[in-house]
Protein backbone atom coordinates (compact mmCIF):
# COMPACT_ATOMS: atom_id res chain seq x y z
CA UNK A 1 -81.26 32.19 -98.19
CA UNK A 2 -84.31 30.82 -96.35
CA UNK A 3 -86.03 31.29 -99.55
CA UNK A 4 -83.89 28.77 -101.44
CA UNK A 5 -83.05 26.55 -98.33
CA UNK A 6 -87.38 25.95 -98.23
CA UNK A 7 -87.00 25.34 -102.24
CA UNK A 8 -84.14 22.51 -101.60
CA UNK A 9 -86.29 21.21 -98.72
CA UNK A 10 -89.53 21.22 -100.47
CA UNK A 11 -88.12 19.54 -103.82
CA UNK A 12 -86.29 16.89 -101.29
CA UNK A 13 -90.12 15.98 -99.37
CA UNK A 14 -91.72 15.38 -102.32
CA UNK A 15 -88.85 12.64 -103.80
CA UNK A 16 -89.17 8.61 -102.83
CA UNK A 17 -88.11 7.10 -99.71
CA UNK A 18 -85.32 5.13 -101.90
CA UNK A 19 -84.47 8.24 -103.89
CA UNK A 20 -84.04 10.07 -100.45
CA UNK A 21 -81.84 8.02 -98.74
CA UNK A 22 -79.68 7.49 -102.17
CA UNK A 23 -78.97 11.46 -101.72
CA UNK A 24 -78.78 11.20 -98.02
CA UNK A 25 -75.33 8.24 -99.01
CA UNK A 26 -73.86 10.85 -101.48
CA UNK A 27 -73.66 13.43 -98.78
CA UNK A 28 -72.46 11.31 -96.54
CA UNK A 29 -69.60 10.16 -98.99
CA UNK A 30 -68.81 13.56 -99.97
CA UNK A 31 -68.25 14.33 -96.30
CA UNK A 32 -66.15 11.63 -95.63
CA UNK A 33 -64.06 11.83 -98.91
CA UNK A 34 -63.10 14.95 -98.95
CA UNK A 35 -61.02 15.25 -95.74
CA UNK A 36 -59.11 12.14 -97.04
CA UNK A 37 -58.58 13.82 -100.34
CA UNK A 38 -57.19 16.93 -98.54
CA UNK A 39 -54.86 15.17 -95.63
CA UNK A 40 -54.33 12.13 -97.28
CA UNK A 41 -54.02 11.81 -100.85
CA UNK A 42 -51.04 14.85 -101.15
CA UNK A 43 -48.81 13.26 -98.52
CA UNK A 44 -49.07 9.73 -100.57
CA UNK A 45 -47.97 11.72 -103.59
CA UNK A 46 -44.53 13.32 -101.63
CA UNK A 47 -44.00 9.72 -100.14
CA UNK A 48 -44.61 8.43 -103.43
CA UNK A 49 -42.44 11.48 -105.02
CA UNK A 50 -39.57 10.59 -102.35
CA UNK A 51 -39.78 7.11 -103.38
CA UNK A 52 -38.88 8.38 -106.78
CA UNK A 53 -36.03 10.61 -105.67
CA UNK A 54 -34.28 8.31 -103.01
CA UNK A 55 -34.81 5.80 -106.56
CA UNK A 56 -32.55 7.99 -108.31
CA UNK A 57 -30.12 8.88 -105.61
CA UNK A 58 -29.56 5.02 -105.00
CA UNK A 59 -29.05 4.80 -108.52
CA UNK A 60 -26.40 7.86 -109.14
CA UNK A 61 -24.19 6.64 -105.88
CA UNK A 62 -24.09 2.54 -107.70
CA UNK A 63 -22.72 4.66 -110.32
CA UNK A 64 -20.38 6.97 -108.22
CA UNK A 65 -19.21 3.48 -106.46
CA UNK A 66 -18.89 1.77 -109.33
CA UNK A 67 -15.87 4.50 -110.46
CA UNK A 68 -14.67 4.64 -107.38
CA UNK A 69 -14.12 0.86 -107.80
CA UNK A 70 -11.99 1.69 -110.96
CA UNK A 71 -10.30 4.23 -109.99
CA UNK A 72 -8.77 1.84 -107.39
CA UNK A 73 -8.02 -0.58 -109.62
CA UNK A 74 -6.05 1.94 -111.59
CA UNK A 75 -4.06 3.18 -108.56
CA UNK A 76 -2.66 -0.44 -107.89
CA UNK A 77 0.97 0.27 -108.14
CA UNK A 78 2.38 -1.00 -111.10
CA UNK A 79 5.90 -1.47 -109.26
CA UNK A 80 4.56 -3.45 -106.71
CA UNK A 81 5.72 -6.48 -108.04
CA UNK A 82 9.55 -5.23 -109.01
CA UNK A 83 9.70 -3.78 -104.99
CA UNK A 84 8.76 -7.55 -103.99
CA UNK A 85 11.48 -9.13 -106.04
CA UNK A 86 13.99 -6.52 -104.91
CA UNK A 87 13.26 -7.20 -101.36
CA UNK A 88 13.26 -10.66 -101.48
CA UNK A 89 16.92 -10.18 -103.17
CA UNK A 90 17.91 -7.96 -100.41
CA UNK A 91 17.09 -10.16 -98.32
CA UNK A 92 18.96 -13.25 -100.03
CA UNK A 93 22.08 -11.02 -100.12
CA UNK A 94 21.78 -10.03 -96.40
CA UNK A 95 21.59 -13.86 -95.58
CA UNK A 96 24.37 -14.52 -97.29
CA UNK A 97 26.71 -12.13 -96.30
CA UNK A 98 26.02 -12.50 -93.01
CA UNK A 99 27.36 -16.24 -93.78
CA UNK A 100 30.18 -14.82 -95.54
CA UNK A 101 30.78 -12.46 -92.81
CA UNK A 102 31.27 -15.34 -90.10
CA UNK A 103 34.22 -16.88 -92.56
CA UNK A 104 36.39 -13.81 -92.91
CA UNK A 105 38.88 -15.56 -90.58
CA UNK A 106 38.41 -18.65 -92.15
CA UNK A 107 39.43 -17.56 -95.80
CA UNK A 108 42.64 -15.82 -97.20
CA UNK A 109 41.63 -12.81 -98.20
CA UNK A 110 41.65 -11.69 -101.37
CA UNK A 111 44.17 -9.21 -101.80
CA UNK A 112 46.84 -12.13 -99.74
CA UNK A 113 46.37 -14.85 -102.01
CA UNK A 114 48.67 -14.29 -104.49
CA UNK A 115 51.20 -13.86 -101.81
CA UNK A 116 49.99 -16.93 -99.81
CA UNK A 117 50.60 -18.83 -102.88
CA UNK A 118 53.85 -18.11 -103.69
CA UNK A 119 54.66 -18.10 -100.04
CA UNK A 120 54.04 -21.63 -99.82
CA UNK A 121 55.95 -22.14 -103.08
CA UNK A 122 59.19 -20.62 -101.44
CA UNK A 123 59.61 -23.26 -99.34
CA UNK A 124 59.53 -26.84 -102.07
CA UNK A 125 62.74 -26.12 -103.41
CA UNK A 126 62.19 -28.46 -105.87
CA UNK A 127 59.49 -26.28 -107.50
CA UNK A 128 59.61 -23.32 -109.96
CA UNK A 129 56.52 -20.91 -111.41
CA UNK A 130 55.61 -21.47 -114.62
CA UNK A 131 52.45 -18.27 -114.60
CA UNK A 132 50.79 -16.79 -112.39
CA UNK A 133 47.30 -15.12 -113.12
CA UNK A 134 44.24 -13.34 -111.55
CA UNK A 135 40.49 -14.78 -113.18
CA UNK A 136 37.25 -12.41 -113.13
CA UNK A 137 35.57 -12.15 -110.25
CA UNK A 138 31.84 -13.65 -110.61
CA UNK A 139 28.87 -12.95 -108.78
CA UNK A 140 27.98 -15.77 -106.37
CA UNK A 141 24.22 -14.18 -107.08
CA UNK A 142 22.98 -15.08 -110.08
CA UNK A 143 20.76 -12.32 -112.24
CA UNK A 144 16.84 -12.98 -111.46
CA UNK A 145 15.00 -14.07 -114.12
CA UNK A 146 13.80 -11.65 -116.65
CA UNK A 147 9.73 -12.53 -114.88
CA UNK A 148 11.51 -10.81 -112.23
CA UNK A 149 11.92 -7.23 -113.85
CA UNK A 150 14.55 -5.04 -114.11
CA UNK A 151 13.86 -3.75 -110.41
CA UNK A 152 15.80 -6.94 -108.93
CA UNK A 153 18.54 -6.46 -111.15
CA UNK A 154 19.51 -3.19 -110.01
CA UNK A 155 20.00 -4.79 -106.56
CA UNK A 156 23.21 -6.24 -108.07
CA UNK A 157 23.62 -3.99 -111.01
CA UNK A 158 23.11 -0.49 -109.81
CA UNK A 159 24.29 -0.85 -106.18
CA UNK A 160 27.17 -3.66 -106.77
CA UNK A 161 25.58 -5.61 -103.67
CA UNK A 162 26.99 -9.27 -104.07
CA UNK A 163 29.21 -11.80 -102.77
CA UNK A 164 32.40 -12.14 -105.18
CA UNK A 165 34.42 -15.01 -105.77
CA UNK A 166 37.50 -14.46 -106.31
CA UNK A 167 40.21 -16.81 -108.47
CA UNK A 168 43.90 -17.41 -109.39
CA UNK A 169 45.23 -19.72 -111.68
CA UNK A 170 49.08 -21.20 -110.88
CA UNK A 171 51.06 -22.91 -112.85
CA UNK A 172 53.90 -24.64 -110.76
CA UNK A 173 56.59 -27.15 -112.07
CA UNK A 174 58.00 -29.98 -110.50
CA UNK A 175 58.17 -33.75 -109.52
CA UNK A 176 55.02 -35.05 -108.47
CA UNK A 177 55.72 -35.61 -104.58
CA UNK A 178 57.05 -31.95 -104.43
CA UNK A 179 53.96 -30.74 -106.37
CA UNK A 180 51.41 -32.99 -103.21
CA UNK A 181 53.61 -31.83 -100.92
CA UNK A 182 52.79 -28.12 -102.04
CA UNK A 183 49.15 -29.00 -102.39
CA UNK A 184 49.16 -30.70 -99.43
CA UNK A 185 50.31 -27.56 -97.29
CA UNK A 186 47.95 -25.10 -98.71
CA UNK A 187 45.05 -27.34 -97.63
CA UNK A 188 46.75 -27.51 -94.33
CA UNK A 189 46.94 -23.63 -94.13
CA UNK A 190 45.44 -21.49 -90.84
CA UNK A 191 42.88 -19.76 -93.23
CA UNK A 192 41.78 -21.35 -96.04
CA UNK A 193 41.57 -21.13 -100.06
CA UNK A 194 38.23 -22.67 -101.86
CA UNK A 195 39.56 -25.19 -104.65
CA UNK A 196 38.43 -24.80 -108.03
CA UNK A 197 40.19 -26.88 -111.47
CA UNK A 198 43.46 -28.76 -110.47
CA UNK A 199 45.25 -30.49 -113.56
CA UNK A 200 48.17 -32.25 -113.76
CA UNK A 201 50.52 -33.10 -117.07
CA UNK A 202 53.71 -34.86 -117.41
CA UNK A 203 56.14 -32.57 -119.35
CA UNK A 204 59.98 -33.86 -118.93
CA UNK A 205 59.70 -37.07 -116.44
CA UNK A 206 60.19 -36.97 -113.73
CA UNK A 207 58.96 -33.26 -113.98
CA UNK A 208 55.45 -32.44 -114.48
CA UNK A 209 53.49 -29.66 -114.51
CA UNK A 210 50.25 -28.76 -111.89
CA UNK A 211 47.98 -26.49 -113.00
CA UNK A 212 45.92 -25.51 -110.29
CA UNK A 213 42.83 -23.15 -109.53
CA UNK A 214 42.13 -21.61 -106.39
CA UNK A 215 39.06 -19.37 -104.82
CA UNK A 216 38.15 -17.10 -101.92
CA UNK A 217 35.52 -14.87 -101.30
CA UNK A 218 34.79 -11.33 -100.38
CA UNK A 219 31.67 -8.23 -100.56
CA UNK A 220 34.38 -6.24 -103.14
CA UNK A 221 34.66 -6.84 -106.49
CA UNK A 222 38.29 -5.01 -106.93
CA UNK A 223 40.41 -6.19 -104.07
CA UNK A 224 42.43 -8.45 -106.19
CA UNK A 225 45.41 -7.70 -108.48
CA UNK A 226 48.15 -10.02 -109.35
C-alpha cells in the first residue's frame, strides 16, 4: 500500500504546476459531487415521481367529478314539474272553496232548489209549470292545459276535488206581471239562487211563457235530482 501510495506520489511531483492543480479541482469536484448525487439527486426524482402521481390522481378525480356531475343531472326528478302544477291546483281549489265555504248560507242548496222553485210558484196563482229539468253539473275549475301534464288533471279527475255548479231549467206560464212578480220574489229570497239564461216568448196573449235558468253551487257533484 505504501508501495503504490509512493508510485501515485512520485508520478504526481514530477507533473506541471498547471497540470497539478487541474487534478487537485477534479478531486475536489468529485468530493463535493458525490454527496449531492447521493442525498440529493434521489429525493428530486420521488418529488419529481410524486409530481407525476398527484398529476394523475388530479386527473382521475376531474373524471370521477365529472360523472358525478351526470349522474345528478340524471336523478333530477322527472315529476317535478307535474307535483308543481298539482300543488298550485290544490292550492287554487283550497282558495276557492274556502270562498265557497263562507256562502253556504247565502245559496239554496242544491238538493232544495227544485223545491224552492216550485215553492215560490205555489203562491202566483196565475201561473202553471210548463217543465221542469235538472242541467249537468260543470266544473267551476277548468282542466289545466295539456303543458301542464296529466299530474294536474288528476287533481280534478282522479280525486273529484272541484267546485260544482249546479243548474235547473223552468219553464213557467203566465201573464207577464205574474211571471216579474215570480221573478221578482226569488231574487228577494233569504238565500239566494245564481241566475243563468232567462227568456221570455209570447204564446196566447196575454199569456206568455218564461223560460228561466237558475244556478247554485256546492263541493258534490251528485246532490241534485229533479
Amino acid at each position: 500500500m505504501n508501495a503504490l501510495w509512493r508510485k501515485w506520489a512520485d508520478r504526481y511531483g514530477s507533473l506541471s504546476r498547471r497540470e497539478q492543480l487541474l487534478i487537485g479541482a477534479a478531486i475536489l469536484a468529485a468530493v463535493f459531487f458525490l454527496p449531492l448525487t447521493l442525498w440529493v439527486d434521489p429525493p428530486s426524482k420521488r418529488a419529481s415521481t410524486l409530481r407525476t402521481q398527484l398529476d394523475t390522481q388530479q386527473k382521475e378525480l376531474d373524471a370521477l367529478q365529472a360523472q358525478v356531475a351526470g349522474l345528478k343531472a340524471q336523478l333530477v326528478d322527472p315529476d317535478a314539474a307535474n307535483r308543481r302544477a298539482l300543488a298550485e291546483l290544490q292550492a287554487r281549489l283550497t282558495s276557492i272553496d274556502g270562498e265557497i265555504g263562507s256562502l253556504d248560507d247565502k245559496l239554496v242548496p242544491p238538493q232544495k232548489m227544485g223545491k224552492v222553485l216550485q215553492t215560490v210558484l205555489s203562491r202566483h196563482r196565475g201561473l202553471s209549470l210548463v217543465s221542469l229539468r235538472s242541467l249537468a253539473p260543470e266544473p267551476l275549475l277548468a282542466p289545466p292545459e295539456e303543458k301542464k301534464n296529466a299530474a294536474a288533471k288528476s287533481a280534478v279527475v282522479v280525486r273529484q276535488e272541484n267546485i260544482w255548479r249546479h243548474g235547473l231549467e223552468i219553464r213557467i206560464s203566465g201573464s207577464y206581471g205574474d211571471l216579474h212578480a215570480y221573478v221578482a220574489e226569488l231574487e228577494r229570497a233569504p238565500q239566494r239562487l245564481l241566475w243563468g239564461g232567462m227568456a221570455l216568448k209570447v204564446t196566447t196573449w196575454p199569456r206568455s211563457e218564461l223560460t228561466l235558468t237558475v244556478y247554485t253551487l256546492s263541493r258534490e257533484r251528485d246532490w241534485l235530482a229533479v
